[in-house]
C-alpha atoms as a PDB file:
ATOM      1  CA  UNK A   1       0.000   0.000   0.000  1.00  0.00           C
ATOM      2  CA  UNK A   2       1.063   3.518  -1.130  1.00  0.00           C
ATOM      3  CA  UNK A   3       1.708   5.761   1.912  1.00  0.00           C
ATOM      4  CA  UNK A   4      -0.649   8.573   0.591  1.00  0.00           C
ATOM      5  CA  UNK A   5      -3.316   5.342   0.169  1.00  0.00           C
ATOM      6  CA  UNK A   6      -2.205   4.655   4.174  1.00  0.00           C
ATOM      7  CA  UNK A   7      -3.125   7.606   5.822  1.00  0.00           C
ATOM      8  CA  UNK A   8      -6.618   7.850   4.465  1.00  0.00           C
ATOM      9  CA  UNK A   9      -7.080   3.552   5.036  1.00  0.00           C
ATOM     10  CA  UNK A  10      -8.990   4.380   8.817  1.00  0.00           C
ATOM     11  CA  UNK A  11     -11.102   7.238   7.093  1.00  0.00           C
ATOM     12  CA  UNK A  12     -12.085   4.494   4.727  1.00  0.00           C
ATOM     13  CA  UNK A  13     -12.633   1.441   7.219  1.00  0.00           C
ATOM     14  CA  UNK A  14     -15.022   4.315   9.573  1.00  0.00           C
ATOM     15  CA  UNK A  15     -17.170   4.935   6.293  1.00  0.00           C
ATOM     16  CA  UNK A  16     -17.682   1.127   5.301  1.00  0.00           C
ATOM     17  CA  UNK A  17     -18.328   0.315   8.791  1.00  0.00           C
ATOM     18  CA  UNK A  18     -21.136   3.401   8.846  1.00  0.00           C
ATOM     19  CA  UNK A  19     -22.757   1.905   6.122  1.00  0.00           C
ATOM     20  CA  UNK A  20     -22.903  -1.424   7.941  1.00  0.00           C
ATOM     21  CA  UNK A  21     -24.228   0.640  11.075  1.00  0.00           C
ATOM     22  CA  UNK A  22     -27.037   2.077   8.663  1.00  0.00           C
ATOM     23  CA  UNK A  23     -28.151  -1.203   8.490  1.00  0.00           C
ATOM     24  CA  UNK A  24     -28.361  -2.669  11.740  1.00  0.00           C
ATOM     25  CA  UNK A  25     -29.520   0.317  13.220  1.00  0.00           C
ATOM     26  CA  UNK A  26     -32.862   0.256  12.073  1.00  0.00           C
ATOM     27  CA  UNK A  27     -33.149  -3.859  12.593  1.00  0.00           C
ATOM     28  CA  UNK A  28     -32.218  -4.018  16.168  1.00  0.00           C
ATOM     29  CA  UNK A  29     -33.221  -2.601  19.670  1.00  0.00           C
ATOM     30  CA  UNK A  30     -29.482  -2.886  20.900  1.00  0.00           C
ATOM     31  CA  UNK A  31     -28.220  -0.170  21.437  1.00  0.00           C
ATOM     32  CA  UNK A  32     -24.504  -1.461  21.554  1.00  0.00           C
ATOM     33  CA  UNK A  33     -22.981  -2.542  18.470  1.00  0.00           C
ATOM     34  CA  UNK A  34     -19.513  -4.444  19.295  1.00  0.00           C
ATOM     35  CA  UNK A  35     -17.212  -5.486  16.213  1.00  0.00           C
ATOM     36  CA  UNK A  36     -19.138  -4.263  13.642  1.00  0.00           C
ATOM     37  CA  UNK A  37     -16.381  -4.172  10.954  1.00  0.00           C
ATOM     38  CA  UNK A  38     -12.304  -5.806  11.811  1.00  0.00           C
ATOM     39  CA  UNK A  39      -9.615  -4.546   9.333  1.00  0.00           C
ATOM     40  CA  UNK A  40      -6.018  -6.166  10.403  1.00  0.00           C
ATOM     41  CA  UNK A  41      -6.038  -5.082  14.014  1.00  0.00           C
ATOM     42  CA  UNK A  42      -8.733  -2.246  13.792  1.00  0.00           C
ATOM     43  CA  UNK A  43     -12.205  -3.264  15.199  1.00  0.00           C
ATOM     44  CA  UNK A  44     -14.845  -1.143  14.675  1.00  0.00           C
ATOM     45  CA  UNK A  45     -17.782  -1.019  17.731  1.00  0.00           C
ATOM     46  CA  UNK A  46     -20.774   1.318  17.799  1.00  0.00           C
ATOM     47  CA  UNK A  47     -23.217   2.772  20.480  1.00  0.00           C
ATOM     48  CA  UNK A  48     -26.613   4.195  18.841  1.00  0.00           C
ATOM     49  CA  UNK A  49     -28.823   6.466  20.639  1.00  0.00           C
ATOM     50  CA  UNK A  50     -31.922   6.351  20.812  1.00  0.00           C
ATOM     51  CA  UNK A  51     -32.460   9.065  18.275  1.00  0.00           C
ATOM     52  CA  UNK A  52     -30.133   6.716  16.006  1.00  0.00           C
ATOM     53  CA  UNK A  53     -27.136   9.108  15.819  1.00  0.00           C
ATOM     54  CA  UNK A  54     -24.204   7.220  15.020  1.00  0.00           C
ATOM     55  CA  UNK A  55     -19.202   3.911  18.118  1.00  0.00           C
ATOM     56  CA  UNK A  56     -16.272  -0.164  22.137  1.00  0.00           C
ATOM     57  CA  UNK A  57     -15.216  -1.800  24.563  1.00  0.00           C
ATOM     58  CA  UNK A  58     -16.151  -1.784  28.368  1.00  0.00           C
ATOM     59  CA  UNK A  59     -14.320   1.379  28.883  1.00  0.00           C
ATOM     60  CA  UNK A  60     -15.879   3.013  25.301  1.00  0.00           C
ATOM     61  CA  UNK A  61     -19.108   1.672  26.221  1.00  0.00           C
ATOM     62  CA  UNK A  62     -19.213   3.407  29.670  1.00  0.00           C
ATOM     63  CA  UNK A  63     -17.715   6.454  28.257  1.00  0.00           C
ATOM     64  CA  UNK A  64     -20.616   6.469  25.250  1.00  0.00           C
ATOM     65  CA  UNK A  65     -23.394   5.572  28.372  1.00  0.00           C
ATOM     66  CA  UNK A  66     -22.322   8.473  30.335  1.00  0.00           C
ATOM     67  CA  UNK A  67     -22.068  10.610  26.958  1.00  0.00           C
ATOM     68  CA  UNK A  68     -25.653   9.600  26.330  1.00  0.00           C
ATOM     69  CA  UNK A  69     -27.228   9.921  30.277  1.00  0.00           C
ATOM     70  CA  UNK A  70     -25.467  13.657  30.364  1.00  0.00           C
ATOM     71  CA  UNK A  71     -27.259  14.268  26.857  1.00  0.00           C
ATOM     72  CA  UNK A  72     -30.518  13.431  27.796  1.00  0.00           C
ATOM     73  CA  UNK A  73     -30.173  15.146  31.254  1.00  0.00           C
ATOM     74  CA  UNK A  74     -29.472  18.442  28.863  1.00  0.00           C
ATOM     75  CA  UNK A  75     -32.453  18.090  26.671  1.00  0.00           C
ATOM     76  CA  UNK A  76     -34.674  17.914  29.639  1.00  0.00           C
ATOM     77  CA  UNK A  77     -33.047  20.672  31.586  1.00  0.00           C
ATOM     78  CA  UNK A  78     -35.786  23.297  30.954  1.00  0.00           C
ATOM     79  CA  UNK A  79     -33.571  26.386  30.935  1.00  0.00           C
ATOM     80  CA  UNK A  80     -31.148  24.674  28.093  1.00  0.00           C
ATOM     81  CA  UNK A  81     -32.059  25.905  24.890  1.00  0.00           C
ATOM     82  CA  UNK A  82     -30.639  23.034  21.907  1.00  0.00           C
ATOM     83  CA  UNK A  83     -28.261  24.410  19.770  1.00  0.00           C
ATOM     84  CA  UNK A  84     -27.307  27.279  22.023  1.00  0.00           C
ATOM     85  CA  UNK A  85     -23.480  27.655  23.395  1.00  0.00           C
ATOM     86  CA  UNK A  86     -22.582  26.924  27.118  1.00  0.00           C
ATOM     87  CA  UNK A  87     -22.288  30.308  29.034  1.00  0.00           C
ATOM     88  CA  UNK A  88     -21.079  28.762  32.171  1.00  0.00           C
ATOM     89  CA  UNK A  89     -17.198  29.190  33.387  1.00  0.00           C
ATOM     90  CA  UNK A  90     -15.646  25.613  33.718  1.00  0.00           C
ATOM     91  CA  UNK A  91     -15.834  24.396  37.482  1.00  0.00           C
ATOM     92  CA  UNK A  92     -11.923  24.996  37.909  1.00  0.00           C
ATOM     93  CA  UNK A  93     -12.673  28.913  37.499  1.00  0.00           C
ATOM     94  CA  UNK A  94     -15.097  29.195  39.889  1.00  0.00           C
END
């Protein structure tokens, strides 16, 4: 493999394996997807939301569980308007 052909070989392994998510999104109620797509020693797991928005191991999956939790906390917070920035100073400021 060329080494211009290398460096775009993950970009091209994420976009098969989110046409493989496309798929299985819609014909399961899982919302963990592990080893969707393996390429040499790349492996490829997803977590869906509920919304379907399109990524894992145990560590990937808690990190993508808390990512999701803290994301529908925000849409429910009644003062958080979507789409608008964060105004708040980061806790180490305060």
């Amino acid at each position: 493999m060329q080494r211009e052909d290398a460096a775009q070989l993950p970009q091209f392994i994420l976009q098969a394996a989110l046409d493989i998510v496309q798929d299985l999104a819609w014909t399961t109620s899982a919302m963990f997807l592990k080893a969707i797509d393996k390429f040499n020693d790349l492996v490829v797991s997803v977590y869906v939301t509920a919304d379907h928005i399109l990524n894992i191991d145990d560590g990937i999956k808690s990190f993508f569980q808390e990512v999701h939790e803290l994301y529908i906390k925000s849409l429910l917070n009644p003062l958080y308007l979507p789409g608008s920035q964060v105004g708040a100073l980061a806790r180490k400021y305060l």
